[in-house]
C-alpha atoms as a PDB file:
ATOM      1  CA  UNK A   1     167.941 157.831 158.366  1.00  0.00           C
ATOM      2  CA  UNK A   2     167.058 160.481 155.334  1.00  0.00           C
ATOM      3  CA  UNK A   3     168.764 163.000 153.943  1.00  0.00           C
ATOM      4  CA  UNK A   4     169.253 166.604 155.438  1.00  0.00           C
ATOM      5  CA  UNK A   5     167.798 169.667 153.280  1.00  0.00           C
ATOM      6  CA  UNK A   6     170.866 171.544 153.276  1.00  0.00           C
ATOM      7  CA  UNK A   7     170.580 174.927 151.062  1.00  0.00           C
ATOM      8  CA  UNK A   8     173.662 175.736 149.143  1.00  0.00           C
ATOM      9  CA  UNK A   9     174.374 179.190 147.646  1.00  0.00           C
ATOM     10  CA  UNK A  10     175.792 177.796 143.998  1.00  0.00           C
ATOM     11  CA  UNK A  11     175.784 181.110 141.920  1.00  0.00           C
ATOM     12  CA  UNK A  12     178.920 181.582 139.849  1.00  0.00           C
ATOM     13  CA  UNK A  13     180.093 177.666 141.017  1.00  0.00           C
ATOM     14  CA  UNK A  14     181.193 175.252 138.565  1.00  0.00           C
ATOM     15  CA  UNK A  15     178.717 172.462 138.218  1.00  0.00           C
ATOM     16  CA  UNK A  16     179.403 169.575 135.824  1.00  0.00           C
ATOM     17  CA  UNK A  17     176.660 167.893 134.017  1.00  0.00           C
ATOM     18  CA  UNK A  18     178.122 164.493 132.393  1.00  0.00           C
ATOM     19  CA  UNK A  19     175.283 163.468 129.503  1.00  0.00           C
ATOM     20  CA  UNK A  20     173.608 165.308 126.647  1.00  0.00           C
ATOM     21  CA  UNK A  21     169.814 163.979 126.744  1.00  0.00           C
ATOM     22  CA  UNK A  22     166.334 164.475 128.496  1.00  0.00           C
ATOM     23  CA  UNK A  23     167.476 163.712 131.814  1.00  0.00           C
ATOM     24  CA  UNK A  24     170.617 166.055 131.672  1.00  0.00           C
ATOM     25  CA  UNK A  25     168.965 168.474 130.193  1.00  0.00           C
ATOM     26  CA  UNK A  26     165.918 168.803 132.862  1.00  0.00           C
ATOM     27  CA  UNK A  27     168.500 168.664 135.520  1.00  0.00           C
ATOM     28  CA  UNK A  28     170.125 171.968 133.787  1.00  0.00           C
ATOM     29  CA  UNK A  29     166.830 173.673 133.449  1.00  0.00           C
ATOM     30  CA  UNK A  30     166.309 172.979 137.603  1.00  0.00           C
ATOM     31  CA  UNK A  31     169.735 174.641 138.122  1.00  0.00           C
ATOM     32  CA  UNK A  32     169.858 177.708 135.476  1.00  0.00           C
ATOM     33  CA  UNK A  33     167.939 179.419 138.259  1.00  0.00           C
ATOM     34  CA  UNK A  34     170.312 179.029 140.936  1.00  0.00           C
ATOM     35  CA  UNK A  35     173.055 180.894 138.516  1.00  0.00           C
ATOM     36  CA  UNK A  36     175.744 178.301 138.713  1.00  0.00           C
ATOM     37  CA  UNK A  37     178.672 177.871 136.263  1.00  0.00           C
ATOM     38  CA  UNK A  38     177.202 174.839 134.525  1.00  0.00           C
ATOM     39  CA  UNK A  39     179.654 172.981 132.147  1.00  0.00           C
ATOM     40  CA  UNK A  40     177.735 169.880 130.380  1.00  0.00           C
ATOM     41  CA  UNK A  41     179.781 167.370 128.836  1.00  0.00           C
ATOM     42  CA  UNK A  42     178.543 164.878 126.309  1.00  0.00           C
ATOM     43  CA  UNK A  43     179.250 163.344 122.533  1.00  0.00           C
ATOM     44  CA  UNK A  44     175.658 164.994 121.355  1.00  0.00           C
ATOM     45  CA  UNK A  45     173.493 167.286 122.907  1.00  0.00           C
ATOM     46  CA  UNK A  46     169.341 166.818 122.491  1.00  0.00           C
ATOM     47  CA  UNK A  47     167.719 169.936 120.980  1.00  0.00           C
ATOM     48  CA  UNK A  48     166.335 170.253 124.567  1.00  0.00           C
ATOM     49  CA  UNK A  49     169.584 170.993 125.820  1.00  0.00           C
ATOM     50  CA  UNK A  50     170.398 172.985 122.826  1.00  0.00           C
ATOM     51  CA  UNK A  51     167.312 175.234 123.638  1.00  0.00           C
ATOM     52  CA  UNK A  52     168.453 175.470 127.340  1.00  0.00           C
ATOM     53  CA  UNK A  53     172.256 176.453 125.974  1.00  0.00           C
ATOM     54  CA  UNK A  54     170.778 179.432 123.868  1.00  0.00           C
ATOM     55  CA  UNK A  55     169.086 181.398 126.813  1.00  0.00           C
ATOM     56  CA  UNK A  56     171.328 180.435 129.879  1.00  0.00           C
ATOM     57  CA  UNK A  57     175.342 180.259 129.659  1.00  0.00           C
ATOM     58  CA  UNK A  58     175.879 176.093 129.668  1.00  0.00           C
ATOM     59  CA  UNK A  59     179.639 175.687 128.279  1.00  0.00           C
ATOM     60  CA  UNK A  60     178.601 172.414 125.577  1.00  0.00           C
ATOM     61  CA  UNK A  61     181.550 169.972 125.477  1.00  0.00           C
ATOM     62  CA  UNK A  62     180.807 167.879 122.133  1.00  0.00           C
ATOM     63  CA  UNK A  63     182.798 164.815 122.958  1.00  0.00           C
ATOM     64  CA  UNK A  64     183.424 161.452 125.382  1.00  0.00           C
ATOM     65  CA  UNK A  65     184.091 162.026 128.762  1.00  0.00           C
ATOM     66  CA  UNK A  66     187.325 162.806 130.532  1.00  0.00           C
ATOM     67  CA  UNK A  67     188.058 162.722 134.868  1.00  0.00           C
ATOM     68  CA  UNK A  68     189.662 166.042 133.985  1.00  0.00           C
ATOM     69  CA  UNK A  69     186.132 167.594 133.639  1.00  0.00           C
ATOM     70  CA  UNK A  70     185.064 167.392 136.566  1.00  0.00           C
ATOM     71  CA  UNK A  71     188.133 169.529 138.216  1.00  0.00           C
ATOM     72  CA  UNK A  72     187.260 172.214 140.272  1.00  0.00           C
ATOM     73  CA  UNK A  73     183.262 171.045 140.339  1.00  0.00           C
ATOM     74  CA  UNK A  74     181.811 172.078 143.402  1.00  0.00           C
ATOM     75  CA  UNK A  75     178.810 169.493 142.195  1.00  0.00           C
ATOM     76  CA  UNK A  76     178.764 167.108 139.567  1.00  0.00           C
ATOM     77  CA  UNK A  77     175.152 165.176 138.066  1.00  0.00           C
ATOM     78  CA  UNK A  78     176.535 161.815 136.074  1.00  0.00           C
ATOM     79  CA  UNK A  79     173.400 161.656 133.720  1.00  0.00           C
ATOM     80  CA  UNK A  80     174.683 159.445 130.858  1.00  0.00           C
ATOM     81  CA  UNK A  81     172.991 156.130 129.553  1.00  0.00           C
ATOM     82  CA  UNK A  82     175.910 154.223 130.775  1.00  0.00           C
ATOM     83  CA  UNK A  83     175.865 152.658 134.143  1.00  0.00           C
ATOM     84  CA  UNK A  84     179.862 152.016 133.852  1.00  0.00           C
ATOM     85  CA  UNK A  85     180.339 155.162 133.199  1.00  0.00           C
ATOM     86  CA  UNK A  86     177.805 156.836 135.717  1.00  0.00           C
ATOM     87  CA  UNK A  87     179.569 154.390 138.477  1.00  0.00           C
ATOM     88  CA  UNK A  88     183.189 155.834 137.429  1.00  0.00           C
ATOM     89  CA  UNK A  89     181.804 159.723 137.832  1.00  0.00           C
ATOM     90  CA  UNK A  90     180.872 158.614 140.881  1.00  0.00           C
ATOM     91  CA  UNK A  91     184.053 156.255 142.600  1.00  0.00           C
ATOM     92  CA  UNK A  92     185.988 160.040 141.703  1.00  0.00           C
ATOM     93  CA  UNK A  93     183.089 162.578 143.412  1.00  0.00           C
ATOM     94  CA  UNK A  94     183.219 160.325 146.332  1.00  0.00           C
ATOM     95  CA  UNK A  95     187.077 160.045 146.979  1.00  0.00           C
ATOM     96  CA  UNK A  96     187.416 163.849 146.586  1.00  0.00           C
ATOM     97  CA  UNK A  97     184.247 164.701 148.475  1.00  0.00           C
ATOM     98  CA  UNK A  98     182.312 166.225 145.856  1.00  0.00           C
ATOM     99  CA  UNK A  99     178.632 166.273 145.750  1.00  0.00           C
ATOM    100  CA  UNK A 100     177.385 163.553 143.284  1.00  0.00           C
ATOM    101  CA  UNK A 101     173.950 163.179 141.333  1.00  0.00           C
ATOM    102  CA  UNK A 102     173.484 159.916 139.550  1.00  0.00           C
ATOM    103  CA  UNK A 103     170.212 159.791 137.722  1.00  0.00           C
ATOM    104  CA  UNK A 104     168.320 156.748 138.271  1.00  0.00           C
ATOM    105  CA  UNK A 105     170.691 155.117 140.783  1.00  0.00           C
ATOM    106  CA  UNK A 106     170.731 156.493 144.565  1.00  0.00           C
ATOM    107  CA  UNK A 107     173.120 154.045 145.852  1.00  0.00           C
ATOM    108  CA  UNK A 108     175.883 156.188 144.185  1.00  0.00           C
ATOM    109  CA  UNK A 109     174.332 159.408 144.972  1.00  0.00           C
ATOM    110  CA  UNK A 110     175.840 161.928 147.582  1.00  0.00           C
ATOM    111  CA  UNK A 111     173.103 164.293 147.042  1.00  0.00           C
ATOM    112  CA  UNK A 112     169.231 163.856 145.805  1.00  0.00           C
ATOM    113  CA  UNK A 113     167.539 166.836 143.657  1.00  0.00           C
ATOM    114  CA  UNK A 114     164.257 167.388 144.932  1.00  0.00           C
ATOM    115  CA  UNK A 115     161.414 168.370 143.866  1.00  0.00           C
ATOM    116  CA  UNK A 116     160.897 172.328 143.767  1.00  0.00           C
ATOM    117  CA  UNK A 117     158.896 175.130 144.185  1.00  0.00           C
ATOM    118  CA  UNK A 118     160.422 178.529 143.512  1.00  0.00           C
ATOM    119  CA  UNK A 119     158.748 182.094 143.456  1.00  0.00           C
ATOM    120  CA  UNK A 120     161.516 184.952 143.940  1.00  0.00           C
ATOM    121  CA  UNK A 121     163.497 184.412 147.154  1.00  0.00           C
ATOM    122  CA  UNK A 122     161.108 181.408 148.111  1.00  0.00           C
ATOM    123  CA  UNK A 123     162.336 178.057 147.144  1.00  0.00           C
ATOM    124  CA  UNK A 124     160.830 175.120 148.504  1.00  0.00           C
ATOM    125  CA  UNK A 125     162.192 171.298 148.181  1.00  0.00           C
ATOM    126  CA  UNK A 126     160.453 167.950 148.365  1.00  0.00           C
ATOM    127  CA  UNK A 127     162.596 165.057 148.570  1.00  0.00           C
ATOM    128  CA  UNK A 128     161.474 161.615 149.288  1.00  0.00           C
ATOM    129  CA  UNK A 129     165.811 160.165 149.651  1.00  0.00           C
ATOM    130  CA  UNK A 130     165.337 159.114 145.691  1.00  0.00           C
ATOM    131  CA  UNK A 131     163.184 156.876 146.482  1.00  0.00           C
ATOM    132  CA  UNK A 132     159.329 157.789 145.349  1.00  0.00           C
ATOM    133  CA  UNK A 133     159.569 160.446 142.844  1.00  0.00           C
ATOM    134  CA  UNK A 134     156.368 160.488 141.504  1.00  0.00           C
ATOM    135  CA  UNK A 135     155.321 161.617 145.367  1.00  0.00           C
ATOM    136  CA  UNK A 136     157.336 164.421 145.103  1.00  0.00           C
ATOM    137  CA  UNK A 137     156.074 165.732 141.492  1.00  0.00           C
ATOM    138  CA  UNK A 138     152.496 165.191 143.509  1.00  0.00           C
ATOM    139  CA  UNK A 139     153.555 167.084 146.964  1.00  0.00           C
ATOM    140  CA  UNK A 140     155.721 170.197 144.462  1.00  0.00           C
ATOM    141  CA  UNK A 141     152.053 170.801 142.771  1.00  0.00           C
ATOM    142  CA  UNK A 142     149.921 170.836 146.154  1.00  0.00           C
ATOM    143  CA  UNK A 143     152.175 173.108 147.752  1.00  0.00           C
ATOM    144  CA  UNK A 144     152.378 175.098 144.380  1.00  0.00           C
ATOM    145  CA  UNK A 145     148.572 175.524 144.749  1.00  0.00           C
ATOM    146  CA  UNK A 146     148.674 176.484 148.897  1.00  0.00           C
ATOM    147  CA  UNK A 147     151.509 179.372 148.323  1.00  0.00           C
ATOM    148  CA  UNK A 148     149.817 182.608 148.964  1.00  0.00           C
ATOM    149  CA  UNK A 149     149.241 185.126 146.360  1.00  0.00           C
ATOM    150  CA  UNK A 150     152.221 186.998 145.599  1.00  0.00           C
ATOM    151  CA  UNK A 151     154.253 184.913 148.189  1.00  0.00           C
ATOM    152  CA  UNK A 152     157.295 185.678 146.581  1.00  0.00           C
ATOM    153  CA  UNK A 153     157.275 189.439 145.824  1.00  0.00           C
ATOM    154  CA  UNK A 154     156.493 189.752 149.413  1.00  0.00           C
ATOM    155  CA  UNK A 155     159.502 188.240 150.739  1.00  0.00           C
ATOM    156  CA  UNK A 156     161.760 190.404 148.135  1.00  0.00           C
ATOM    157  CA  UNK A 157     160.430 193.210 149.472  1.00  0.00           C
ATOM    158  CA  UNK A 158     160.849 192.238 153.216  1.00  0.00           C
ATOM    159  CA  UNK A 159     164.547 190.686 152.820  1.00  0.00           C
ATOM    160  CA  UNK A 160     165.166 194.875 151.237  1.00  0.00           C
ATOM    161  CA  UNK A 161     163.316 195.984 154.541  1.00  0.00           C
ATOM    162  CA  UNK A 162     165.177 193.697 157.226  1.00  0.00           C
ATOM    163  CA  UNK A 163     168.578 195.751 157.708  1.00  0.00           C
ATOM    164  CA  UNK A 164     166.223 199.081 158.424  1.00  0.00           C
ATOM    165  CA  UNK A 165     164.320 196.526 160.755  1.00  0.00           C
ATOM    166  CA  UNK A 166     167.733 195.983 162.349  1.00  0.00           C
ATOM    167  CA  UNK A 167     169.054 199.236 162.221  1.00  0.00           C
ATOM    168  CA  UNK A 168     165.767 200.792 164.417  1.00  0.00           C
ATOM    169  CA  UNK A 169     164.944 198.159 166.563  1.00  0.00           C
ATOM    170  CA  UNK A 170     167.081 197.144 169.268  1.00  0.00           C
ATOM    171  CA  UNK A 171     165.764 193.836 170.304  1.00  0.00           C
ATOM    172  CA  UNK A 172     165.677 190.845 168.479  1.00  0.00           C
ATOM    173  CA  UNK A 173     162.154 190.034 170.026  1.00  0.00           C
ATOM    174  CA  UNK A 174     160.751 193.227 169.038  1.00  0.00           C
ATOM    175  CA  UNK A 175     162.274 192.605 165.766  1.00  0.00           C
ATOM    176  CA  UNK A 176     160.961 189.337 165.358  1.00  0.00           C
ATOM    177  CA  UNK A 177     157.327 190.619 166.068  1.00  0.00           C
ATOM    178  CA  UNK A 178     157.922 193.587 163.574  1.00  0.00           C
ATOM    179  CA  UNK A 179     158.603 191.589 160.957  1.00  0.00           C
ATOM    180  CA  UNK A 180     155.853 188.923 161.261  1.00  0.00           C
ATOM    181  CA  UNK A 181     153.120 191.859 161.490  1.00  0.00           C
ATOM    182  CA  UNK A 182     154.631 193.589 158.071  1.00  0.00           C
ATOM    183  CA  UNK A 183     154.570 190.131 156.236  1.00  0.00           C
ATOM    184  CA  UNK A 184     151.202 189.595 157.629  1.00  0.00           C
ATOM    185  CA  UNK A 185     150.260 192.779 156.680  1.00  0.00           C
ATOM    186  CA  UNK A 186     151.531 192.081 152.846  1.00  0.00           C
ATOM    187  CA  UNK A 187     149.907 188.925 152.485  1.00  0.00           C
ATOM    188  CA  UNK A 188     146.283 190.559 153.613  1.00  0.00           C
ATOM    189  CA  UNK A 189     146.946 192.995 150.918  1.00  0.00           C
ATOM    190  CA  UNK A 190     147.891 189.769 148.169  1.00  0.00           C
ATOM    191  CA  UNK A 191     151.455 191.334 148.289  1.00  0.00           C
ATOM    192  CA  UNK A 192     150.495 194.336 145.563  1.00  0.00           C
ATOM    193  CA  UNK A 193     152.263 196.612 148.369  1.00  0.00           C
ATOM    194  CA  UNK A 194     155.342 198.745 147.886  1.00  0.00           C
ATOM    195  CA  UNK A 195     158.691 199.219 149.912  1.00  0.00           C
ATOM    196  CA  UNK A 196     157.574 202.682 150.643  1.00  0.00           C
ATOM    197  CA  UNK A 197     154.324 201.511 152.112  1.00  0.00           C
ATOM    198  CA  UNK A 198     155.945 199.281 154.271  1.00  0.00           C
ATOM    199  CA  UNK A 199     158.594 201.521 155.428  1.00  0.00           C
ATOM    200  CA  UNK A 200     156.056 203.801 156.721  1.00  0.00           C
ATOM    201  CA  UNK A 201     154.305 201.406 158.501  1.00  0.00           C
ATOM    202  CA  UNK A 202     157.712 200.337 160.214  1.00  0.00           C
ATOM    203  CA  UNK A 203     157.762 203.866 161.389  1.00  0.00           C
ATOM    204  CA  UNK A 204     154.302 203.764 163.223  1.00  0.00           C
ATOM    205  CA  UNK A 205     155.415 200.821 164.657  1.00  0.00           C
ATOM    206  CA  UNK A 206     158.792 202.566 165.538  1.00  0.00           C
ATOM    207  CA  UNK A 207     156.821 205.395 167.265  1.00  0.00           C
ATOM    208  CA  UNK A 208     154.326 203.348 168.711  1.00  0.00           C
ATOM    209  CA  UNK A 209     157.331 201.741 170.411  1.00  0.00           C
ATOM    210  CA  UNK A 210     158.901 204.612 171.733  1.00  0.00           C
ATOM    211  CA  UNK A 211     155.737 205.777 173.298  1.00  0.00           C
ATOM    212  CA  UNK A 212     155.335 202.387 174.921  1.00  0.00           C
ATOM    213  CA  UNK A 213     158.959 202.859 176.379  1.00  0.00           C
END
């Protein structure tokens, strides 16, 4: 059946990451953008992890595993070298309906992380259920080299720009069409526009509008 692409706002959530090597670490690297609360729990930490520690706030817990970790996750990745252990993380995610990651084993996951592509407020994710991840690396790095030139400073600009879209235009159709012709309008210019230069050309569409009407 697949998995749905559900997109989860997980700033300033607690996510536990149960492991201290390669694997864990890349999974904490993948999140660090999303500004979660990341907690990683493990007897020793790679310097890879170490690294990741020093430039984004992961809480390192040098020690075994406890249940009592994962209270109050609102995700937990079991990333540790032992499949008893991994299977345990998991029993516990599932009974309390936490979302579970466990690397190399998609039978006891309850969520897959895909494979991403992220420029500002654009985030793009290629999953393939856990099973083919070597497809998704290859589909993240064509889509990587479709994305428009300055894709993602374009949309920052227009998500600043859509509550004055709101505010002047009363109907959501006109709106719609208003905002596809100033995105279109940024990406023709390789998104080296400004906010001012698009809030002026909302205005001659505003006016062209109300001499339409």
């Amino acid at each position: 059946m697949g998995y749905f692409p559900f997109f989860m706002d997980i700033e300033g959530k607690k996510g536990v990451i149960v492991g201290g090597g390669a694997v864990a670490a890349r999974k904490a690297e993948k999140l660090r953008d999303f500004g979660p609360r990341l907690v990683a729990v493990a007897p020793e930490f790679c310097g890879a992890f170490r690294k990741i520690a020093r430039t984004y706030p992961v809480s390192l817990v040098e020690r075994s595993f406890e249940p009592e970790d994962l209270e109050g996750a609102a995700f937990v990745v079991a990333a540790t070298d032992d499949g008893a252990v991994n299977g345990r993380i998991s029993d516990w995610c599932r009974r309390r309906g936490v979302p579970v990651n466990v690397v190399d084993d998609r039978e006891k996951c309850t969520f897959f992380f895909p494979a991403l592509v992220k420029e500002g407020a654009l985030t793009v994710g290629i999953s393939t259920d856990g099973k083919c991840p070597a497809a998704s690396a290859f589909l993240r790095e064509q889509v990587e080299r479709c994305l428009p030139e300055g894709i993602g400073a374009v949309i920052d600009l227009l998500g600043q720009l859509r509550p004055e879209v709101a505010e002047g235009i009363d109907r959501q159709t006109d709106r719609a069409q208003a905002m596809e012709k100033l995105f279109l309008y940024s990406l023709r210019r390789g998104g080296e526009v400004t906010l001012q230069e698009l809030r002026d050309l909302l205005h001659g569409m505003r006016q062209e509008g109300r001499r339409d009407g």
